[in-house]
PDB file of N, CA and C in Angstrom:
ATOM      1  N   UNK A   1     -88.429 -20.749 250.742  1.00  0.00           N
ATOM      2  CA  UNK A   1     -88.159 -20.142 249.457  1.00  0.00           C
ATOM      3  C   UNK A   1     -88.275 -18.626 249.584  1.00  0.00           C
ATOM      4  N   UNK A   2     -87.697 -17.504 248.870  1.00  0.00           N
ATOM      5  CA  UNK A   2     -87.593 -16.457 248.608  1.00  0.00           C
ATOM      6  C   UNK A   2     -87.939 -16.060 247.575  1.00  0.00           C
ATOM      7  N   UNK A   3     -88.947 -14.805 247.222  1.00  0.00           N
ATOM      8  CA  UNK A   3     -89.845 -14.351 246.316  1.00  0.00           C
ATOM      9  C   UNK A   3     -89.786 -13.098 246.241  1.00  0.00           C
ATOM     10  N   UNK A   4     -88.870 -12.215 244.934  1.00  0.00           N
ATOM     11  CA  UNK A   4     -89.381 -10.744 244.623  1.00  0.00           C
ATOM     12  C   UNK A   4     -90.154 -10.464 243.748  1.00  0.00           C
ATOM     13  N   UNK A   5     -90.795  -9.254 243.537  1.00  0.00           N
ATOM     14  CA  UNK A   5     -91.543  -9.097 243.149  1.00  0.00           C
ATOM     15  C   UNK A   5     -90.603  -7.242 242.310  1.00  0.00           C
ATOM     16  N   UNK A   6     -90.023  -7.739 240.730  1.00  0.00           N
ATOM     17  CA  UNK A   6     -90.430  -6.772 240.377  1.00  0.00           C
ATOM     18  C   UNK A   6     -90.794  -5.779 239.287  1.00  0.00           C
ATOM     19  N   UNK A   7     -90.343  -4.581 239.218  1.00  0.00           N
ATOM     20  CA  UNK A   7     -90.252  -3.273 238.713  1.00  0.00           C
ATOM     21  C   UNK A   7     -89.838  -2.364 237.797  1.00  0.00           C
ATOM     22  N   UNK A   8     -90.202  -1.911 236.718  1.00  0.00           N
ATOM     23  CA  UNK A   8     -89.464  -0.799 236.369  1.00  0.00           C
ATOM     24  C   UNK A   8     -89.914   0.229 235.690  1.00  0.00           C
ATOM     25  N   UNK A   9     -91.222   0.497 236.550  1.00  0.00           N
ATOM     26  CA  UNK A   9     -91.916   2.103 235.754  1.00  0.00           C
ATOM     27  C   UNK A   9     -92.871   0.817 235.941  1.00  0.00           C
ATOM     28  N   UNK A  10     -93.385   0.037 235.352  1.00  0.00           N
ATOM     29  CA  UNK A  10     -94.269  -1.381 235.077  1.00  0.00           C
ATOM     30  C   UNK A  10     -94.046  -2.327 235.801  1.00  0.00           C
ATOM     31  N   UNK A  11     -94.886  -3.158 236.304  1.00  0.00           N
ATOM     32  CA  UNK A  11     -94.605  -4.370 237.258  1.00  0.00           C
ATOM     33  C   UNK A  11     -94.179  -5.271 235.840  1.00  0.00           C
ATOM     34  N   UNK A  12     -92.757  -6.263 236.157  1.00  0.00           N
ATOM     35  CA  UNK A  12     -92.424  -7.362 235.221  1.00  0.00           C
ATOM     36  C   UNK A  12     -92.365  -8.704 235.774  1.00  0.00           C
ATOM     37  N   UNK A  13     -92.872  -8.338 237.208  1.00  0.00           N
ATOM     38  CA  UNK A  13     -92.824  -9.965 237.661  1.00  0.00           C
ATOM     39  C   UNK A  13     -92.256 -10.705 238.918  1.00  0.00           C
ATOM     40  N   UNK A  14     -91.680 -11.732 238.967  1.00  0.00           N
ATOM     41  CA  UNK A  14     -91.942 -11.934 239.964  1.00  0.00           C
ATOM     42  C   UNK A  14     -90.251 -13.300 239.759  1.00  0.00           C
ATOM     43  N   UNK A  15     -89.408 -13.263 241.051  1.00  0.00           N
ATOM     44  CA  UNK A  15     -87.944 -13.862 240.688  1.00  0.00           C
ATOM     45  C   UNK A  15     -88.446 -15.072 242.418  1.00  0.00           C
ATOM     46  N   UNK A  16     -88.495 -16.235 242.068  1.00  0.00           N
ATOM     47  CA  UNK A  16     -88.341 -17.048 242.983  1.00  0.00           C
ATOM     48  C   UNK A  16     -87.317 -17.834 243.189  1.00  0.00           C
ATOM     49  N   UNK A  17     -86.384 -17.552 244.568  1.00  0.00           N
ATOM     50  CA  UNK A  17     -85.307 -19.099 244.325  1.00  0.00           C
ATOM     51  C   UNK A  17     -85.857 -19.851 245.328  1.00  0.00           C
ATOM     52  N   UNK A  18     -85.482 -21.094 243.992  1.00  0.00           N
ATOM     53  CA  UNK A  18     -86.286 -22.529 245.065  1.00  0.00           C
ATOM     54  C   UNK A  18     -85.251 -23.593 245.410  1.00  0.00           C
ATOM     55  N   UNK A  19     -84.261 -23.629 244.231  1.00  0.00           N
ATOM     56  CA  UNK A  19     -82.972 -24.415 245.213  1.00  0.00           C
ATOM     57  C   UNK A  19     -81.490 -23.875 244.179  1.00  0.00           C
ATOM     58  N   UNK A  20     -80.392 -24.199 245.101  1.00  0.00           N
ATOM     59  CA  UNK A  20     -79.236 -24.003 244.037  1.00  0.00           C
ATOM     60  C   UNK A  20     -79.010 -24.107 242.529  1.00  0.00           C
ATOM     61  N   UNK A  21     -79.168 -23.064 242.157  1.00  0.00           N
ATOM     62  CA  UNK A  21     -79.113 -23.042 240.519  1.00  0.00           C
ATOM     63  C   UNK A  21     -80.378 -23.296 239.683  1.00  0.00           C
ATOM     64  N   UNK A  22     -81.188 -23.114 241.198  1.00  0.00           N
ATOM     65  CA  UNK A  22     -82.923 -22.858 240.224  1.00  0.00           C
ATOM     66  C   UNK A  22     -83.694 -21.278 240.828  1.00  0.00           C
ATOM     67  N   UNK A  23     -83.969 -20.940 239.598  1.00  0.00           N
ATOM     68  CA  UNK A  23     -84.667 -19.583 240.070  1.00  0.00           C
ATOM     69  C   UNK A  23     -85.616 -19.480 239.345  1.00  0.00           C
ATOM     70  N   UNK A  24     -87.151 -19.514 239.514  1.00  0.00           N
ATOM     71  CA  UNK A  24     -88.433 -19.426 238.908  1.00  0.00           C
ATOM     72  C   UNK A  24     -88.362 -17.899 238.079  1.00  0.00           C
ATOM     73  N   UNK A  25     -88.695 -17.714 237.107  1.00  0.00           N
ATOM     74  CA  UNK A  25     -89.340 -16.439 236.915  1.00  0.00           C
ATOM     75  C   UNK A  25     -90.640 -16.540 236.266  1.00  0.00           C
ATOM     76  N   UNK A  26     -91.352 -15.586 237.041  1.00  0.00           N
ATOM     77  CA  UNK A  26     -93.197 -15.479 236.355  1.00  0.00           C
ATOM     78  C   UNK A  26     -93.333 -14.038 235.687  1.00  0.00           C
ATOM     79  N   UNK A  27     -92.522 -14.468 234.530  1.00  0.00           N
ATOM     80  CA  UNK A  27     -92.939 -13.000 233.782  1.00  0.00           C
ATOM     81  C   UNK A  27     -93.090 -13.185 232.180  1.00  0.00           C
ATOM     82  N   UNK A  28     -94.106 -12.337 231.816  1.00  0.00           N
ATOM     83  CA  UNK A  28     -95.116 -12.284 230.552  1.00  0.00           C
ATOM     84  C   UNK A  28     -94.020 -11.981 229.643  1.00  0.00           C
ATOM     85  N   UNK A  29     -93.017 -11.192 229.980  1.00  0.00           N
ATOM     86  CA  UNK A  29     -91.967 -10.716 228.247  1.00  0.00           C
ATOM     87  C   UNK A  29     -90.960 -11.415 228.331  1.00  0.00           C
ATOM     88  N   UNK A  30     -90.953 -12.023 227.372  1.00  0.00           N
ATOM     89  CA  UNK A  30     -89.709 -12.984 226.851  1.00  0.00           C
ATOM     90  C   UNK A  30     -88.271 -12.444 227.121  1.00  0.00           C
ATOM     91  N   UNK A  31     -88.253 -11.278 226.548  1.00  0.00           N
ATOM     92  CA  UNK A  31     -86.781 -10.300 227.078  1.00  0.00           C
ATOM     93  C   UNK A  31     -86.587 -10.026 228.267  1.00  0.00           C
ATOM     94  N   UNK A  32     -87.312  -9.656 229.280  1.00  0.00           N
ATOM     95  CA  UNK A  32     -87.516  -9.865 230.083  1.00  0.00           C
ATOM     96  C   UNK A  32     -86.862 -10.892 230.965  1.00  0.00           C
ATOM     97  N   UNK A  33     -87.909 -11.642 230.657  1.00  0.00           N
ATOM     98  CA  UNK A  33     -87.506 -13.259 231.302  1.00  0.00           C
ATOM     99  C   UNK A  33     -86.134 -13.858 231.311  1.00  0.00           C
ATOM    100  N   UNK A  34     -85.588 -13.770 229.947  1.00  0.00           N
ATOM    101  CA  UNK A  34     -84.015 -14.225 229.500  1.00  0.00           C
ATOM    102  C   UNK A  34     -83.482 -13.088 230.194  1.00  0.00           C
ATOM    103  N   UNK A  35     -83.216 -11.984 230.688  1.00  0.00           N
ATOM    104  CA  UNK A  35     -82.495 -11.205 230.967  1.00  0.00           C
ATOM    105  C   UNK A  35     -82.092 -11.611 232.395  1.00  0.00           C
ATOM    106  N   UNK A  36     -83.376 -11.806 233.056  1.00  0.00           N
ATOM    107  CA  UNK A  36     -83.358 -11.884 234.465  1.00  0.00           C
ATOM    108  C   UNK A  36     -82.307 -13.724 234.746  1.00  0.00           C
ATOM    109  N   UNK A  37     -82.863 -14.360 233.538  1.00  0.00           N
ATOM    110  CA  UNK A  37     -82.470 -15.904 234.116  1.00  0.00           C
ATOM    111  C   UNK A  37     -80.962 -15.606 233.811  1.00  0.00           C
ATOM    112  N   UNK A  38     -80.210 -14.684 232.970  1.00  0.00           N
ATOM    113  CA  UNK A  38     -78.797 -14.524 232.431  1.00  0.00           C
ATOM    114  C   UNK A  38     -78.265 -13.883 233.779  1.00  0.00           C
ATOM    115  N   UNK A  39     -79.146 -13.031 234.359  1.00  0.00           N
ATOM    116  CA  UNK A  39     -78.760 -12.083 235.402  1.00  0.00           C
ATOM    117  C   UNK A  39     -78.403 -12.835 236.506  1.00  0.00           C
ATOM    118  N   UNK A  40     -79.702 -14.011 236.953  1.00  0.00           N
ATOM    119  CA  UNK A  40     -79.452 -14.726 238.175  1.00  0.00           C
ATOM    120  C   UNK A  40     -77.979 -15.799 238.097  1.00  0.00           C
ATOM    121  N   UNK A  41     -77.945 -15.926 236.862  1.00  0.00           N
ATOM    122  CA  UNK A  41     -77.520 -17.197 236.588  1.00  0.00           C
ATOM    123  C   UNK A  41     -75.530 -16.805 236.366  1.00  0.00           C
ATOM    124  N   UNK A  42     -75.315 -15.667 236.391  1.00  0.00           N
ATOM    125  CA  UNK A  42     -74.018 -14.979 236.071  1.00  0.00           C
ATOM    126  C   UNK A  42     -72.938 -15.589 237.534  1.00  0.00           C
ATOM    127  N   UNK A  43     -71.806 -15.072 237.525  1.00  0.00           N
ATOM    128  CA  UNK A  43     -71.256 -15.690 238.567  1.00  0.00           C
ATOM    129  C   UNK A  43     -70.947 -13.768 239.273  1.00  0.00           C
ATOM    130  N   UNK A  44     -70.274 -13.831 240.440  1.00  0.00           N
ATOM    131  CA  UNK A  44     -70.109 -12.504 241.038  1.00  0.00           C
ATOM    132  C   UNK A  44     -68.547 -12.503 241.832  1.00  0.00           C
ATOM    133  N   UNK A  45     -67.309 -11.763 241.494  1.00  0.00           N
ATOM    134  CA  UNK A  45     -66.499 -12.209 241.803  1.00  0.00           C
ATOM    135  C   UNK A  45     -65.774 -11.224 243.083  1.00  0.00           C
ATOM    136  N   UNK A  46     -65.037 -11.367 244.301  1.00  0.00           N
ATOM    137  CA  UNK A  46     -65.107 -10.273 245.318  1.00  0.00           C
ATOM    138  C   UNK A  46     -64.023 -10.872 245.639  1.00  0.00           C
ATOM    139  N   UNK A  47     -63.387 -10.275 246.982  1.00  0.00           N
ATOM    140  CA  UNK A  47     -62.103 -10.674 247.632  1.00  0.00           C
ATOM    141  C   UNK A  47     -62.358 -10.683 249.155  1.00  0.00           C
ATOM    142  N   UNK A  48     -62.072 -11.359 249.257  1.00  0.00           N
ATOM    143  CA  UNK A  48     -62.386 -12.681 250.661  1.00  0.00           C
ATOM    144  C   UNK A  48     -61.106 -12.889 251.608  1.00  0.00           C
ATOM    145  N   UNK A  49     -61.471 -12.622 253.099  1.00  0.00           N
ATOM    146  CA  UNK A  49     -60.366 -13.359 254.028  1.00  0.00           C
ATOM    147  C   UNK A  49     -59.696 -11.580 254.388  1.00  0.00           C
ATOM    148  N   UNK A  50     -58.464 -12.227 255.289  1.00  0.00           N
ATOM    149  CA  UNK A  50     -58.018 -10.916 255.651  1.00  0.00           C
ATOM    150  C   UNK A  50     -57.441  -9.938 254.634  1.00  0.00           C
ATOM    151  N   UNK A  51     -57.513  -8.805 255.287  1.00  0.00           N
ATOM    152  CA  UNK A  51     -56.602  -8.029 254.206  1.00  0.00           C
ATOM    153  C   UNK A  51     -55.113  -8.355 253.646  1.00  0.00           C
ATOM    154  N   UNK A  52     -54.759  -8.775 254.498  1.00  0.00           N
ATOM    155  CA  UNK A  52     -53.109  -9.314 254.155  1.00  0.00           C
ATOM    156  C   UNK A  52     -53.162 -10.278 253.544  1.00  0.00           C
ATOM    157  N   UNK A  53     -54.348 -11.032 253.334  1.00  0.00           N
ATOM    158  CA  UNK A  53     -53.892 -12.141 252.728  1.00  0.00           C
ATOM    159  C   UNK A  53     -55.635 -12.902 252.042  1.00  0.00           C
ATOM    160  N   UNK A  54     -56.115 -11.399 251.612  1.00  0.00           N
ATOM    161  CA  UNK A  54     -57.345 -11.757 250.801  1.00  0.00           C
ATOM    162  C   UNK A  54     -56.953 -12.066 249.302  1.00  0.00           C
ATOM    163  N   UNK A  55     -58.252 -13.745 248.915  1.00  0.00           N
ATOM    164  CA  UNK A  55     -58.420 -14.328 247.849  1.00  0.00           C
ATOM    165  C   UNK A  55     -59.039 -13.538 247.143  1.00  0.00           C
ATOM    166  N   UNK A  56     -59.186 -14.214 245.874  1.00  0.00           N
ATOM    167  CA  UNK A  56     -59.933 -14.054 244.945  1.00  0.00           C
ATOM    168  C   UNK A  56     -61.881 -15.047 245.355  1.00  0.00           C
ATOM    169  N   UNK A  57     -62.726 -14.743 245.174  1.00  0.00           N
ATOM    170  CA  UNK A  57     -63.943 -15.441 245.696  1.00  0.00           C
ATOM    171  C   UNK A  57     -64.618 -15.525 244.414  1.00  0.00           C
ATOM    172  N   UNK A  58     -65.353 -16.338 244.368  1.00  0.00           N
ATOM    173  CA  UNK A  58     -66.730 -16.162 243.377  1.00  0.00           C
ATOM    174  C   UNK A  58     -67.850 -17.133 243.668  1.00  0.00           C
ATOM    175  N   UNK A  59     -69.227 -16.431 242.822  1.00  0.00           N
ATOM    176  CA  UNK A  59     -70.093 -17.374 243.488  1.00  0.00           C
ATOM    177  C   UNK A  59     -71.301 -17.176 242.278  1.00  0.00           C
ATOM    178  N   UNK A  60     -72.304 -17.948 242.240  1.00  0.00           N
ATOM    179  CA  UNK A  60     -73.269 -17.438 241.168  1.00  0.00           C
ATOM    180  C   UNK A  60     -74.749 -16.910 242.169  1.00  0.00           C
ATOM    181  N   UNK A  61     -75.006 -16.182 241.233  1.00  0.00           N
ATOM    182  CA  UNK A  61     -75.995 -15.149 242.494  1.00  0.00           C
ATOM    183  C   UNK A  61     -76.965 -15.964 242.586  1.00  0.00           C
ATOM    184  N   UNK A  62     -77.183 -17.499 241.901  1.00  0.00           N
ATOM    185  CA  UNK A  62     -79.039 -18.654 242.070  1.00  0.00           C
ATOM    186  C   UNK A  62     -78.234 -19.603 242.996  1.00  0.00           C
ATOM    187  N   UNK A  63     -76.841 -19.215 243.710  1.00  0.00           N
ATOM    188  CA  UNK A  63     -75.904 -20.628 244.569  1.00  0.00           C
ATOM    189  C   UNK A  63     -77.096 -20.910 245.916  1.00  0.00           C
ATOM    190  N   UNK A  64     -77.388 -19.505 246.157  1.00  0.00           N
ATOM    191  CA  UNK A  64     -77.977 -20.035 247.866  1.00  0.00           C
ATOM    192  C   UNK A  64     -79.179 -18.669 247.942  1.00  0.00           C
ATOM    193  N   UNK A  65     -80.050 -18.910 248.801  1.00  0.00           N
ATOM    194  CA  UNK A  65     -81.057 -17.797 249.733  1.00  0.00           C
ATOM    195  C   UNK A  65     -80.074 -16.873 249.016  1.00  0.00           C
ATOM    196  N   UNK A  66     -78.967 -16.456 250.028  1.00  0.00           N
ATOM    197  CA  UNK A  66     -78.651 -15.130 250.694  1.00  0.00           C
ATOM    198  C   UNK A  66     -77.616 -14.484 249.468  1.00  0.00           C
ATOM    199  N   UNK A  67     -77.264 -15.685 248.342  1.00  0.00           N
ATOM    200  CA  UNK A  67     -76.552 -14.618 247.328  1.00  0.00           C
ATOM    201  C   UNK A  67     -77.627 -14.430 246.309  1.00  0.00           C
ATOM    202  N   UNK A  68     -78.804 -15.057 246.538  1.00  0.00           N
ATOM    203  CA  UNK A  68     -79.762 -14.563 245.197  1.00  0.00           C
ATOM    204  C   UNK A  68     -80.480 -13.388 245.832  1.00  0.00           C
ATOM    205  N   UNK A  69     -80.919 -13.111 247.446  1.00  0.00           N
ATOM    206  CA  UNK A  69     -81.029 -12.030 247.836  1.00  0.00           C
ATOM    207  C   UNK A  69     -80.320 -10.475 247.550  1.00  0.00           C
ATOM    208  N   UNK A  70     -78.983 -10.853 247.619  1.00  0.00           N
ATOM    209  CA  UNK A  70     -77.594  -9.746 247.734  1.00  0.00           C
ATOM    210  C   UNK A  70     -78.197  -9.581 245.938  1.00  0.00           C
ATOM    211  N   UNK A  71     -78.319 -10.196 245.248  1.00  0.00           N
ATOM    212  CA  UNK A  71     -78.321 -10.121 244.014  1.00  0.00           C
ATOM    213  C   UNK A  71     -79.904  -9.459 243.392  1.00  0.00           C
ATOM    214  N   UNK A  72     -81.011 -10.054 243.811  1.00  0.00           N
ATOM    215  CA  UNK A  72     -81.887  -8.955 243.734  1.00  0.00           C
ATOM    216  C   UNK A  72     -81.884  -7.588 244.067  1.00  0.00           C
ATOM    217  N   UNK A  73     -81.409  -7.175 245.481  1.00  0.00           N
ATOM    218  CA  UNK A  73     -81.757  -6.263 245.927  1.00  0.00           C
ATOM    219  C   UNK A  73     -80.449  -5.350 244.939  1.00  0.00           C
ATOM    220  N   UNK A  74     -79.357  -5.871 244.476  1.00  0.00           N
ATOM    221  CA  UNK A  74     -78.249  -5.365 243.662  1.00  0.00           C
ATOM    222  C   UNK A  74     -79.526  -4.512 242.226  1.00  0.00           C
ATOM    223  N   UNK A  75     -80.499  -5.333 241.749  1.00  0.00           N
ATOM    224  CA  UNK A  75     -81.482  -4.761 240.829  1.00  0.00           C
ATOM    225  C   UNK A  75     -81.603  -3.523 240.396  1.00  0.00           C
ATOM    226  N   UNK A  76     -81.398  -3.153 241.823  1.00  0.00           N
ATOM    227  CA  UNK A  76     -81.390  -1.473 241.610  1.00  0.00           C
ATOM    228  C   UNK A  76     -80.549  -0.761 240.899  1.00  0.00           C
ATOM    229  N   UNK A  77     -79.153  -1.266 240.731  1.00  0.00           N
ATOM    230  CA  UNK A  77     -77.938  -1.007 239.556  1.00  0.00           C
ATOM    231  C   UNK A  77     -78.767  -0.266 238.217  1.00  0.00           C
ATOM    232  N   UNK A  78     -80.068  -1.539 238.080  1.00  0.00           N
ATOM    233  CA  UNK A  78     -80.277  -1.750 236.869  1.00  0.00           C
ATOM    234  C   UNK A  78     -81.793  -0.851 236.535  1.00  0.00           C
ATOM    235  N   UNK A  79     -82.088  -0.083 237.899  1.00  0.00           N
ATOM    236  CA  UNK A  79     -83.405   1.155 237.635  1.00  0.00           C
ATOM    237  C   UNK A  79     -84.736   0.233 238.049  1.00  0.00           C
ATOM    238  N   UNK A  80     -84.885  -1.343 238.453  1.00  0.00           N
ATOM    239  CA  UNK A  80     -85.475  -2.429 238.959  1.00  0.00           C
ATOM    240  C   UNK A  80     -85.914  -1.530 240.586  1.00  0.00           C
ATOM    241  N   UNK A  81     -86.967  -1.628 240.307  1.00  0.00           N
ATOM    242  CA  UNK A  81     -87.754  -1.477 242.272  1.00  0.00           C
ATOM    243  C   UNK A  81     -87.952  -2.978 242.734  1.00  0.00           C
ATOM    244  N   UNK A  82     -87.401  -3.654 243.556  1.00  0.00           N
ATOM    245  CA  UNK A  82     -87.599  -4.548 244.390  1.00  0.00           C
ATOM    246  C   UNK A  82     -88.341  -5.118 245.677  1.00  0.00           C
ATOM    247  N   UNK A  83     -89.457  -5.758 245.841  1.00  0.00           N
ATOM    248  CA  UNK A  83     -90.130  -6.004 247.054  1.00  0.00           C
ATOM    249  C   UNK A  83     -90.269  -7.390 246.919  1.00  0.00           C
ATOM    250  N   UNK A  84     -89.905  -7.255 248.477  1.00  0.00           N
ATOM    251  CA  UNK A  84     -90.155  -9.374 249.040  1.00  0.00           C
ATOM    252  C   UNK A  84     -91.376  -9.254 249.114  1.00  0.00           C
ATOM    253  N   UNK A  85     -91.590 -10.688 248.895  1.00  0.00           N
ATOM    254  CA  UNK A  85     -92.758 -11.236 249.115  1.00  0.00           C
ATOM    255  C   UNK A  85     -92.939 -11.188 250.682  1.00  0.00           C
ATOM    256  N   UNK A  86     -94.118 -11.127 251.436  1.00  0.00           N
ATOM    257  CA  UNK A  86     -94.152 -11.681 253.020  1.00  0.00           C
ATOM    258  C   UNK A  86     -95.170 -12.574 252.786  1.00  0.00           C
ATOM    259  N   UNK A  87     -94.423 -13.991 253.133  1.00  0.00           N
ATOM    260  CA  UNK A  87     -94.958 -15.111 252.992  1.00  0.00           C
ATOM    261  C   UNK A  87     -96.172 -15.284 254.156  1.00  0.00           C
ATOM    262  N   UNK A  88     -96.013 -14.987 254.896  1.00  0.00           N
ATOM    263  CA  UNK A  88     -97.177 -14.501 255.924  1.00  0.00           C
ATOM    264  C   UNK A  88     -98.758 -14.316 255.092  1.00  0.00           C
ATOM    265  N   UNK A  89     -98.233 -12.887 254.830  1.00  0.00           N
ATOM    266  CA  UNK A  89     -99.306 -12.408 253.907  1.00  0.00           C
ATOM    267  C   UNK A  89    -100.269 -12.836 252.779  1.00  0.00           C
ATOM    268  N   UNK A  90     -98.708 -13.545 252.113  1.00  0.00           N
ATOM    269  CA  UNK A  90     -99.150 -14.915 250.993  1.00  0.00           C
ATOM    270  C   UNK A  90    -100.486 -16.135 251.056  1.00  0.00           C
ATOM    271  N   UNK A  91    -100.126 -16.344 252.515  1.00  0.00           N
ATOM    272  CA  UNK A  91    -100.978 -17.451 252.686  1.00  0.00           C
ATOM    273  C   UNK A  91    -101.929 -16.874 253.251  1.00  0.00           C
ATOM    274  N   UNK A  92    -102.470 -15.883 253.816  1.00  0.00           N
ATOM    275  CA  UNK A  92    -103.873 -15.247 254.705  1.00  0.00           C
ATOM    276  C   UNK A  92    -104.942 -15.708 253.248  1.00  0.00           C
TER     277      UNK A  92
END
């Protein structure tokens, strides 16, 4: 699982994805909270394949690991400071 932890002037919490189309959030403000689950939960649309003959793509940023990653660390758009968890650390 993958765990951020974040930010904005104030710590707001904490974004876990645990499987396709589930993403934990541990945070105290309600606005907050709905913002982030609208945020994870949005789809993201790009163009894919060669240049001569690139698609249309889309994907929702809670689909997998590595697009809810691309999609946190995107946070920053939004003035959000972002830090992983090190699961290492977690468990000491």
């Amino acid at each position: 699982m993958m765990k951020f932890h974040n930010e904005n002037g104030d710590y707001v919490g904490t974004a876990e994805w645990q499987a396709p189309g589930q993403v934990a959030l541990d945070m105290d403000d309600d606005g907050e909270r709905d913002w982030f689950a609208r945020y994870f939960s949005a789809e993201d649309s790009f163009m894919a394949g060669p240049v001569e003959s690139a698609e249309m793509a889309m994907h929702r940023r809670d689909d997998s690991p590595r697009s809810f990653e691309h999609a946190a660390f995107r946070l920053a758009a939004y003035k959000y400071k972002v830090r992983r968890e090190d699961r290492a650390a977690a468990h000491r």
